[in-house]
C-alpha atoms as a PDB file:
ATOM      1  CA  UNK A   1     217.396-218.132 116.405  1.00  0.00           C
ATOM      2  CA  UNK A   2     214.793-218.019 113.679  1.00  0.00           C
ATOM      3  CA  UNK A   3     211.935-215.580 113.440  1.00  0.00           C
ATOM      4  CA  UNK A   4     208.648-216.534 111.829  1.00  0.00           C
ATOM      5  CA  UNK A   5     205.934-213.949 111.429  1.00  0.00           C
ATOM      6  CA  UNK A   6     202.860-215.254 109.574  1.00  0.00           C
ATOM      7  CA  UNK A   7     200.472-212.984 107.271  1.00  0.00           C
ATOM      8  CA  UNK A   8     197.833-212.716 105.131  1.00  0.00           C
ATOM      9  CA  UNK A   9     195.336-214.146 107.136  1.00  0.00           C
ATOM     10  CA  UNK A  10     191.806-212.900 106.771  1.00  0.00           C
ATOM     11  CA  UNK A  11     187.765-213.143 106.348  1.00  0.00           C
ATOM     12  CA  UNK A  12     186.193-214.964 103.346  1.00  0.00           C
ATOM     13  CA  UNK A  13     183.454-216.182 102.223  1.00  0.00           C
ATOM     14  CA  UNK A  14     182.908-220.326 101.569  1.00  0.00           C
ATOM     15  CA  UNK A  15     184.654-221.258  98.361  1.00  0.00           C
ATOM     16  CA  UNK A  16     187.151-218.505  99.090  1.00  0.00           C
ATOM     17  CA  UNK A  17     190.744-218.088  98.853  1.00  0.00           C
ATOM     18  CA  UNK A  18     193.243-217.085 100.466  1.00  0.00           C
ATOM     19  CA  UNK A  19     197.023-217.288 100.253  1.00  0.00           C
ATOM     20  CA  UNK A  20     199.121-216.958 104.340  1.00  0.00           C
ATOM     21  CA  UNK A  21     202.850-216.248 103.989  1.00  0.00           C
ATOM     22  CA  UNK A  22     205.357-217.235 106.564  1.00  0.00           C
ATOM     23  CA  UNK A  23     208.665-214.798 106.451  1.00  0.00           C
ATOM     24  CA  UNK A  24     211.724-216.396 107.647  1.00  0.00           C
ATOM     25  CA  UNK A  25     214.850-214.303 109.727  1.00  0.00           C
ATOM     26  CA  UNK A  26     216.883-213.951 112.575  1.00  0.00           C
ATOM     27  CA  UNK A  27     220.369-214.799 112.939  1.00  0.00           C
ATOM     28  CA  UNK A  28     220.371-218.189 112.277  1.00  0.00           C
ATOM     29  CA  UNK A  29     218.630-217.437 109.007  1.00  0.00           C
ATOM     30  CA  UNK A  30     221.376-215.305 107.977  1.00  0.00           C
ATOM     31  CA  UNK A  31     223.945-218.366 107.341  1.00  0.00           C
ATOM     32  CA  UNK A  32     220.847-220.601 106.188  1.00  0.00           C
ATOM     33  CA  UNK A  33     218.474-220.899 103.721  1.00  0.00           C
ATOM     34  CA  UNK A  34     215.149-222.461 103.643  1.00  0.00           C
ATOM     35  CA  UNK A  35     216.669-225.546 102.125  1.00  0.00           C
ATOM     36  CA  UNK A  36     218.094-226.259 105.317  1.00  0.00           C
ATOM     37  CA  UNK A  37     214.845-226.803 107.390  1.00  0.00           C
ATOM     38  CA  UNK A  38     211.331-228.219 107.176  1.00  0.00           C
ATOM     39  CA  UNK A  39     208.442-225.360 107.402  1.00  0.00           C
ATOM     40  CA  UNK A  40     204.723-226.600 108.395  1.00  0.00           C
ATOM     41  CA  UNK A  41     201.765-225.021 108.438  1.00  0.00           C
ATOM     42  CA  UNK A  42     199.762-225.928 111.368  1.00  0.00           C
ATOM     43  CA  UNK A  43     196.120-224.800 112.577  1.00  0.00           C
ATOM     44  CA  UNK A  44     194.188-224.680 115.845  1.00  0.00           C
ATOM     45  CA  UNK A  45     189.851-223.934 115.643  1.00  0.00           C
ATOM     46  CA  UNK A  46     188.587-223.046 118.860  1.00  0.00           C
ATOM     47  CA  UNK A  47     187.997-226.097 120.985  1.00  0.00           C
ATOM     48  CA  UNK A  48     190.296-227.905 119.391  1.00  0.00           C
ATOM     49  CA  UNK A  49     193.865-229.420 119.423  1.00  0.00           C
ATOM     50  CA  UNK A  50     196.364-227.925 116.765  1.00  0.00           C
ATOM     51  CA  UNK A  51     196.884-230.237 113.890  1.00  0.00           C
ATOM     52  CA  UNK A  52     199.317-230.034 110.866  1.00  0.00           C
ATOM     53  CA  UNK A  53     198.439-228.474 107.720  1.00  0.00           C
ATOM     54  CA  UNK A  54     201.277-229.122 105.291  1.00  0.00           C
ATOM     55  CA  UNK A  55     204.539-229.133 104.889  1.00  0.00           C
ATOM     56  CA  UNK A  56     207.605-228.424 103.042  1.00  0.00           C
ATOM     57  CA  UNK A  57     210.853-230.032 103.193  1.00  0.00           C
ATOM     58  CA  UNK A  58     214.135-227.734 103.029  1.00  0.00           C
ATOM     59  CA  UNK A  59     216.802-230.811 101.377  1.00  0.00           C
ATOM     60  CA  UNK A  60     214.296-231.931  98.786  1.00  0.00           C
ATOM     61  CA  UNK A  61     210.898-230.027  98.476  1.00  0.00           C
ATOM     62  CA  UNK A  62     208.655-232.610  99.122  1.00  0.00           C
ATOM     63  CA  UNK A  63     205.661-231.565 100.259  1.00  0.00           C
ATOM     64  CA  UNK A  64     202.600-233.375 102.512  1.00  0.00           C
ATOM     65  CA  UNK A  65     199.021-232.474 103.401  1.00  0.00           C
ATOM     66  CA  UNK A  66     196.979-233.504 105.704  1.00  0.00           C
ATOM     67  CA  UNK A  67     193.836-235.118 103.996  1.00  0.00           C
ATOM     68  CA  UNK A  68     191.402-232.756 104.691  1.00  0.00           C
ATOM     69  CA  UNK A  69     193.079-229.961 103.107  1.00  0.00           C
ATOM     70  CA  UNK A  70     194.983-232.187  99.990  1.00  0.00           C
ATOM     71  CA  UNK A  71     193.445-230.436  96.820  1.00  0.00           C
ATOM     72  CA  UNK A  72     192.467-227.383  98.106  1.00  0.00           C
ATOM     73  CA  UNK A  73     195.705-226.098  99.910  1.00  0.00           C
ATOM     74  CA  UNK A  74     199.341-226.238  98.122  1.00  0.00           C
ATOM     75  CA  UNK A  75     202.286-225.313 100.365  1.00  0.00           C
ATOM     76  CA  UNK A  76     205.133-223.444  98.294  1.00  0.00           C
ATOM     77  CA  UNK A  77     208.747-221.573  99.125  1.00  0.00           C
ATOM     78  CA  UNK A  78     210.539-218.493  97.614  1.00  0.00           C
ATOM     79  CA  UNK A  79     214.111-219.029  98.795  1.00  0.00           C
ATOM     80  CA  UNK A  80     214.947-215.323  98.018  1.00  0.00           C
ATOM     81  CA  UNK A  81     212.808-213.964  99.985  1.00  0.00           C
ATOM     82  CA  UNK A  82     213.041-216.675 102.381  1.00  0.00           C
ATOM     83  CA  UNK A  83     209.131-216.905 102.548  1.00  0.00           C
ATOM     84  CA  UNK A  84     206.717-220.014 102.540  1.00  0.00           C
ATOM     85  CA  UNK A  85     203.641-219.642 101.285  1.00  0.00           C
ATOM     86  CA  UNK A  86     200.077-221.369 101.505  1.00  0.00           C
ATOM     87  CA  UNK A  87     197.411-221.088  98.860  1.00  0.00           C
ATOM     88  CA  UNK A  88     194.531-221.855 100.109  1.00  0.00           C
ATOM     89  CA  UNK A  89     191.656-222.626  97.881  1.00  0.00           C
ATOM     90  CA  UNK A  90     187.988-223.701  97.678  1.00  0.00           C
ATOM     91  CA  UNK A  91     188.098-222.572 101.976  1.00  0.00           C
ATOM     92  CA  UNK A  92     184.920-224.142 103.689  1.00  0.00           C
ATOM     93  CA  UNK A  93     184.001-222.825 107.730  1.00  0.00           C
ATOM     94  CA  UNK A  94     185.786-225.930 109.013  1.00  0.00           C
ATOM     95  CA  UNK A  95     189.050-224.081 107.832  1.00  0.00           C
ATOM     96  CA  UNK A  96     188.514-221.475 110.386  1.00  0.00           C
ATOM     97  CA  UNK A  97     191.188-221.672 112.596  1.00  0.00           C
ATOM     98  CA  UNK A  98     194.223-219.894 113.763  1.00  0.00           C
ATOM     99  CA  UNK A  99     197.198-220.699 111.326  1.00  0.00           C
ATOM    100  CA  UNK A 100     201.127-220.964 112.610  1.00  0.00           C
ATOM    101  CA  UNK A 101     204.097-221.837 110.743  1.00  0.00           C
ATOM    102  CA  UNK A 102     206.193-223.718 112.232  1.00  0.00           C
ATOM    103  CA  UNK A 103     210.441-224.625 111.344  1.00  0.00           C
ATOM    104  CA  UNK A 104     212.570-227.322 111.991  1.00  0.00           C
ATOM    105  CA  UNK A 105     215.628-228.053 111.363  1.00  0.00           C
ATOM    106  CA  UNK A 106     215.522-231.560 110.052  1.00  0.00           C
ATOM    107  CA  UNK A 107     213.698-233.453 106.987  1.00  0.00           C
ATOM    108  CA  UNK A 108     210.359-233.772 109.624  1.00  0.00           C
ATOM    109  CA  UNK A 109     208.325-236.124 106.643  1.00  0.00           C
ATOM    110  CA  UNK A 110     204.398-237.181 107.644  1.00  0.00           C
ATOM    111  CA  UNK A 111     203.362-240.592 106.730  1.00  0.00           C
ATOM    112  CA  UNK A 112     199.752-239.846 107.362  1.00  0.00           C
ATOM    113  CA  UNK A 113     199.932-240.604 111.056  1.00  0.00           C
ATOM    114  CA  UNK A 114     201.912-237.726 113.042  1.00  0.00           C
ATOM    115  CA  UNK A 115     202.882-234.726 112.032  1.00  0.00           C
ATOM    116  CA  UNK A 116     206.436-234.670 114.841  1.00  0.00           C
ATOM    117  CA  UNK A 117     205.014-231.138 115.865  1.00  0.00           C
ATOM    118  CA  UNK A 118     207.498-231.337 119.266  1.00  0.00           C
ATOM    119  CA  UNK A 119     210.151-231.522 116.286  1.00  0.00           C
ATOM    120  CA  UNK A 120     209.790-228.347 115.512  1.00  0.00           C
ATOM    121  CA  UNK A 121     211.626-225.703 117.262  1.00  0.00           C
ATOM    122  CA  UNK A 122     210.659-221.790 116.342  1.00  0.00           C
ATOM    123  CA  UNK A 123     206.711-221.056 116.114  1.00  0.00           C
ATOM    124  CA  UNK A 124     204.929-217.695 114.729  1.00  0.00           C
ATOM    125  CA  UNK A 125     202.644-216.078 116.023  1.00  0.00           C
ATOM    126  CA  UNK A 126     199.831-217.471 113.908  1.00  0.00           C
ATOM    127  CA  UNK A 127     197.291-215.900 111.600  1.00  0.00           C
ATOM    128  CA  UNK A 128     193.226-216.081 111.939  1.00  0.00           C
ATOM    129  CA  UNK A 129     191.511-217.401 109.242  1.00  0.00           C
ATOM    130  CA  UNK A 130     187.918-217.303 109.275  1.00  0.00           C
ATOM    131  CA  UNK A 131     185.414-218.448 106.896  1.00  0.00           C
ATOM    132  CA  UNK A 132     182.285-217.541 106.937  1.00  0.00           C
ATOM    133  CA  UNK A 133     179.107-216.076 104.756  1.00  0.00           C
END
């Protein structure tokens, strides 16, 4: 089993940042590290249907954004601390939205069309992120 808990969500005003972690554990952590899956960052705004963020893959590091965040968002790992990060720059009110991290535990690339999320097997709890003056 893996164990996500998500953090560092917030309030901010537009042109904000702010930066959500994603801690890693459980016992199937404890053989693995973050090299061997594929973390995402996914949202869902009220009203809406969750969409993917960004993501990380464990085997190689590539990373992918989703359009409306690419240039404003970058999607990093600590593999000590077994933590995945999400900066989160230049934050407009469209961004508001509750934010899960999400693992799987295969290369899960997006090509710009889908982002696989029934690949993914352990959730968080998600983080609210609102932005607003």
């Amino acid at each position: 089993q893996v164990q996500l808990v998500e953090s560092g969500g917030g309030l901010v005003q537009p042109g904000g940042s702010l930066r959500l972690s994603c801690a890693a554990s459980g016992f199937t952590m404890d053989d693995h590290t973050l090299n061997d899956f594929t973390i995402a960052w996914f949202r869902q705004a009220p009203g809406k249907e969750r969409e993917g963020v960004s993501c990380i893959i464990g085997s190689d590091g590539s990373t992918y954004y989703a359009d409306s965040v690419k240039g404003r968002f970058t999607i990093s790992r600590d593999n000590a601390k077994k933590t995945v990060y999400l900066q989160m720059n230049s934050l407009n009110p469209e961004d508001t939205a509750v934010y899960y991290c999400a693992a799987a535990d295969i290369p899960v690339r997006y090509y710009g069309t889908s982002w696989y999320e029934s690949l993914y097997d352990y959730w968080g709890q998600g983080t609210q992120v609102t932005v607003s003056s």
